[in-house]
N, C-alpha and C. Protein backbone atom coordinates (compact mmCIF):
# COMPACT_ATOMS: atom_id res chain seq x y z
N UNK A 1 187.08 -71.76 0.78
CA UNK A 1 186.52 -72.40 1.96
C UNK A 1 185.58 -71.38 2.60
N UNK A 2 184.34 -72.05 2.73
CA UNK A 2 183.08 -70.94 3.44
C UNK A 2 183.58 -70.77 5.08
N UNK A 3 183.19 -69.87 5.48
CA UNK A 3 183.41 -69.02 7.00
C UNK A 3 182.56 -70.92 7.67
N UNK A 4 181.60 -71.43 7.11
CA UNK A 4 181.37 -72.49 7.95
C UNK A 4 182.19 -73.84 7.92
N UNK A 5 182.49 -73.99 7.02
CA UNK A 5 183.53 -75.05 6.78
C UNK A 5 184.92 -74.33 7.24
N UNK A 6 185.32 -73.69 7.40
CA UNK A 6 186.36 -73.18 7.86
C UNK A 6 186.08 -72.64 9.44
N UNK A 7 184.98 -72.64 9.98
CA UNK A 7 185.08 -72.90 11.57
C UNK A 7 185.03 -74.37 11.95
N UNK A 8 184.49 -74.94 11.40
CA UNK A 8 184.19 -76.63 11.85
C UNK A 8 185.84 -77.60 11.65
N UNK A 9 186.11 -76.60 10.44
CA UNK A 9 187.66 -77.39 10.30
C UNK A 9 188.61 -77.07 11.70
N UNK A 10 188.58 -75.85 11.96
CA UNK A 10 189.37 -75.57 13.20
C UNK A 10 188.84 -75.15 14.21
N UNK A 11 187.43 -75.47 14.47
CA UNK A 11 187.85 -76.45 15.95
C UNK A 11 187.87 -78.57 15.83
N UNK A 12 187.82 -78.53 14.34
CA UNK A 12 188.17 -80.05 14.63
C UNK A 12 190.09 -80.43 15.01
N UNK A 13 190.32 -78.79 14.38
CA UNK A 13 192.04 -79.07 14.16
C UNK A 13 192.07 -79.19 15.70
N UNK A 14 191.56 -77.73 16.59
CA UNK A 14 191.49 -77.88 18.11
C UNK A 14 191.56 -78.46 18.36
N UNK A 15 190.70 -79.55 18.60
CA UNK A 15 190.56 -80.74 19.45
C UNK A 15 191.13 -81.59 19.41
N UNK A 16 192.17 -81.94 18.06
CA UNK A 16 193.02 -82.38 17.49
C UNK A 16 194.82 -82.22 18.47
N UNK A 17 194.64 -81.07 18.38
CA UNK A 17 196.27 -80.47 19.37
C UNK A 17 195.79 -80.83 20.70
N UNK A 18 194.59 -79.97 21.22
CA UNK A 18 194.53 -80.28 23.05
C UNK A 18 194.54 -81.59 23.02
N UNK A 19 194.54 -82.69 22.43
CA UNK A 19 194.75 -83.79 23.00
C UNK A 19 196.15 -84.18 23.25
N UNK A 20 196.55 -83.54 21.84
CA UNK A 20 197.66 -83.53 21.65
C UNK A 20 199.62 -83.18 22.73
N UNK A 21 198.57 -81.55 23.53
CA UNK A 21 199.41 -80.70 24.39
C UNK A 21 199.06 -81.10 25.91
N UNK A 22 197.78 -81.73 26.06
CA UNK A 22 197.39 -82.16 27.18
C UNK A 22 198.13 -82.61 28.27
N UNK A 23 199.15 -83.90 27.65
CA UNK A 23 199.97 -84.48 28.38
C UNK A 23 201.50 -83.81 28.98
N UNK A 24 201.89 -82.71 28.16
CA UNK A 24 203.18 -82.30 28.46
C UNK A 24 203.08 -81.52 29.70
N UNK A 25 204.17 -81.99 30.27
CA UNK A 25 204.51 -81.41 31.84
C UNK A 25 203.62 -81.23 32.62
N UNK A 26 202.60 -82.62 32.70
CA UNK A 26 202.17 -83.45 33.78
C UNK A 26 202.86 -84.40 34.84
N UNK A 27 203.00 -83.76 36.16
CA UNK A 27 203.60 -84.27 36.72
C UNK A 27 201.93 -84.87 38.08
N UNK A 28 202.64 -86.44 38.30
CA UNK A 28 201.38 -86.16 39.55
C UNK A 28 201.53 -85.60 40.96
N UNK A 29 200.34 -85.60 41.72
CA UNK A 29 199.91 -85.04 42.75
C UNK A 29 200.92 -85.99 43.67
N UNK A 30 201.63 -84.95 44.95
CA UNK A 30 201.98 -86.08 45.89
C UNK A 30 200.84 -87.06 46.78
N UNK A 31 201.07 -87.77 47.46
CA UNK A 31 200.74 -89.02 47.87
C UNK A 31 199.81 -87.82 49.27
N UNK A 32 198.65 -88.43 49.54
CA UNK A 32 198.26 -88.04 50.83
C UNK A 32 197.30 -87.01 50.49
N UNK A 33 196.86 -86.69 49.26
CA UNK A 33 196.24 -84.86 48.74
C UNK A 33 194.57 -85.90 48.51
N UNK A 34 194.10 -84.62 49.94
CA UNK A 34 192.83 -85.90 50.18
C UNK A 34 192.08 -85.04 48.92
N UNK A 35 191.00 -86.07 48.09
CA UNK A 35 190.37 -85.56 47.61
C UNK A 35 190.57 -85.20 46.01
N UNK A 36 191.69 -86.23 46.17
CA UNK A 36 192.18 -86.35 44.52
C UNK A 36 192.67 -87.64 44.15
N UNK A 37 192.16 -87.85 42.79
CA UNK A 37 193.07 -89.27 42.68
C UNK A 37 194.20 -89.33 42.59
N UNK A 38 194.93 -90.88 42.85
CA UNK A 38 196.48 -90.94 42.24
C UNK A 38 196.63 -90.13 41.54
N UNK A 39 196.03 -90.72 40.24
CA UNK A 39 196.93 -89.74 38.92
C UNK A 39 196.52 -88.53 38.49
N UNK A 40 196.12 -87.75 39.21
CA UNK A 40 195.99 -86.59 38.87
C UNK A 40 197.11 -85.46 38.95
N UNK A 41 197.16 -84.63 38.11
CA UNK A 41 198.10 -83.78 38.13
C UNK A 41 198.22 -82.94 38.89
N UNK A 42 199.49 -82.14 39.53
CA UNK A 42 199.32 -81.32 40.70
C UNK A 42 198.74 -80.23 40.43
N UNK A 43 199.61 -79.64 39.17
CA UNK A 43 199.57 -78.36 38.60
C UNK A 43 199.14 -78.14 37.13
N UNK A 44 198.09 -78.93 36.91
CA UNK A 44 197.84 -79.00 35.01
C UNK A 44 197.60 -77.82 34.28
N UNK A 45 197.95 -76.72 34.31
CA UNK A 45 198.36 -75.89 33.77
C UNK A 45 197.66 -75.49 32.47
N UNK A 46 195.60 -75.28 32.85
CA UNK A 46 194.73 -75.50 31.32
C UNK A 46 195.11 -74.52 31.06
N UNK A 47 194.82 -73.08 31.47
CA UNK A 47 195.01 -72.10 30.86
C UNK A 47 195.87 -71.24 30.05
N UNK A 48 197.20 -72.10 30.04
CA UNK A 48 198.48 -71.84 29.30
C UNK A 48 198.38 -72.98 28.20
N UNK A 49 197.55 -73.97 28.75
CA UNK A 49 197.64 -75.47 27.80
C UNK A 49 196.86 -74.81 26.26
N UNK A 50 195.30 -74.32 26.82
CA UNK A 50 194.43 -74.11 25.80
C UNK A 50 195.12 -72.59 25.33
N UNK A 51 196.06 -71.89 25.70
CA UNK A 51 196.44 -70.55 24.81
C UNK A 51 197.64 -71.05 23.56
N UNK A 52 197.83 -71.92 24.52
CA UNK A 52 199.40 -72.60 23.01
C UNK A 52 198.36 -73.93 22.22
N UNK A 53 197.61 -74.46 22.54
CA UNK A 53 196.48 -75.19 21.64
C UNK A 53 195.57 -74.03 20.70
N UNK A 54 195.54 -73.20 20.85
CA UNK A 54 194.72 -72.20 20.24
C UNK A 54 195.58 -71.42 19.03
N UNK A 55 197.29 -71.40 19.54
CA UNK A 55 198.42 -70.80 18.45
C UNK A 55 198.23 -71.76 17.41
N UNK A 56 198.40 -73.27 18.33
CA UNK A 56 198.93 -73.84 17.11
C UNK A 56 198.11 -74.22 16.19
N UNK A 57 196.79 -74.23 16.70
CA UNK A 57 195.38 -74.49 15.86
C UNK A 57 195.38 -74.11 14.74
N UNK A 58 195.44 -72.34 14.99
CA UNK A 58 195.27 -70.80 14.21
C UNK A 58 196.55 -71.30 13.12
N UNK A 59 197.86 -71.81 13.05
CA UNK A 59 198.92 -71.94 12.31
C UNK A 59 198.22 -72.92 11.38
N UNK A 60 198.22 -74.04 12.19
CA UNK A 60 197.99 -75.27 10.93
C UNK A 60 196.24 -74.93 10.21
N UNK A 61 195.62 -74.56 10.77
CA UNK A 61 194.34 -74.09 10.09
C UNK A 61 194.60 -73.16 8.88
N UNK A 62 195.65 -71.94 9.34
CA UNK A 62 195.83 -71.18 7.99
C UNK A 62 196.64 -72.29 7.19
N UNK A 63 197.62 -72.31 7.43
CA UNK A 63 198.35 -73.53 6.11
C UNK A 63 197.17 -74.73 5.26
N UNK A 64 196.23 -75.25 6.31
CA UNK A 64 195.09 -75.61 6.03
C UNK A 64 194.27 -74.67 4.65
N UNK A 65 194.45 -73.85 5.49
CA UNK A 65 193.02 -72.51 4.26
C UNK A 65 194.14 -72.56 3.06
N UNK A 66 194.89 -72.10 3.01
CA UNK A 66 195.92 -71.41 2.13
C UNK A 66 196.12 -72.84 1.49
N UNK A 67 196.32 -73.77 1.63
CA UNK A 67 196.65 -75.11 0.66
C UNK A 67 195.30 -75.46 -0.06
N UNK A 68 193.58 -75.52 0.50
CA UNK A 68 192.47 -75.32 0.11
C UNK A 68 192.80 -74.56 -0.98
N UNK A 69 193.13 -73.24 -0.81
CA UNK A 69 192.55 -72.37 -1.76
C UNK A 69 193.65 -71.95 -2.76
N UNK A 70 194.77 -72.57 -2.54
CA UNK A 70 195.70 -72.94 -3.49
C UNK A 70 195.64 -73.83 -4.74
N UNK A 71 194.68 -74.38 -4.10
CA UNK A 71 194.52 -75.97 -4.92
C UNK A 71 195.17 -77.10 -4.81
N UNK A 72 196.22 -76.93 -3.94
CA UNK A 72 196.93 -78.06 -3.59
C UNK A 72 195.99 -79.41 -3.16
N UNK A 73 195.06 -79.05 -2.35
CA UNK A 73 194.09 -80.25 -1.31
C UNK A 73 193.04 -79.78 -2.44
N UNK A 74 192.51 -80.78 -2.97
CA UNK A 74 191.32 -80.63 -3.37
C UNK A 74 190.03 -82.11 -3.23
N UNK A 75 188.79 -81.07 -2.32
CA UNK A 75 187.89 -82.71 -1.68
C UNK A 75 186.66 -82.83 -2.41
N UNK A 76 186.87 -81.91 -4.30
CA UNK A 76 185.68 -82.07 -5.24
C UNK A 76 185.68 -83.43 -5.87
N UNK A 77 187.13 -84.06 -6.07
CA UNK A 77 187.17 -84.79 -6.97
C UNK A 77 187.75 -84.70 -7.82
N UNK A 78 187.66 -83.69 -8.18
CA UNK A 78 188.27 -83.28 -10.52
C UNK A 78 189.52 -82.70 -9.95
């Protein structure tokens, strides 16, 4: 797998998990918080969100590379 196909794969894996981790331990905003909607979260927590989206990226991307270049996944055909 080339250094370019192997960046495009993981950040597609990325974008893949943050959607994924986005939702956990969203709680909403109380009632009365001018300047926010209902459902918005009080405390959404990106910067811990996108550091454990970024572990788990880096994991399944290598198992990704390593099955590529194993030969297990193969997207030639033969």
């Amino acid at each position: 797998m080339g250094w370019l196909v192997g960046s495009a794969t993981f950040v597609i894996i990325w974008w893949l998990v943050v959607f994924t981790v986005l939702p956990f331990g969203v709680r909403p905003s109380q009632e009365g918080d001018p300047g926010k909607a209902a459902g918005a979260p009080a405390h959404p927590h990106l910067a811990l969100k996108f550091a454990v989206t970024t572990g788990i990226a880096i994991v399944i991307w290598l198992v990704a590379n390593w099955a590529v270049n194993a030969g297990l996944i193969n997207f030639r055909g033969s």
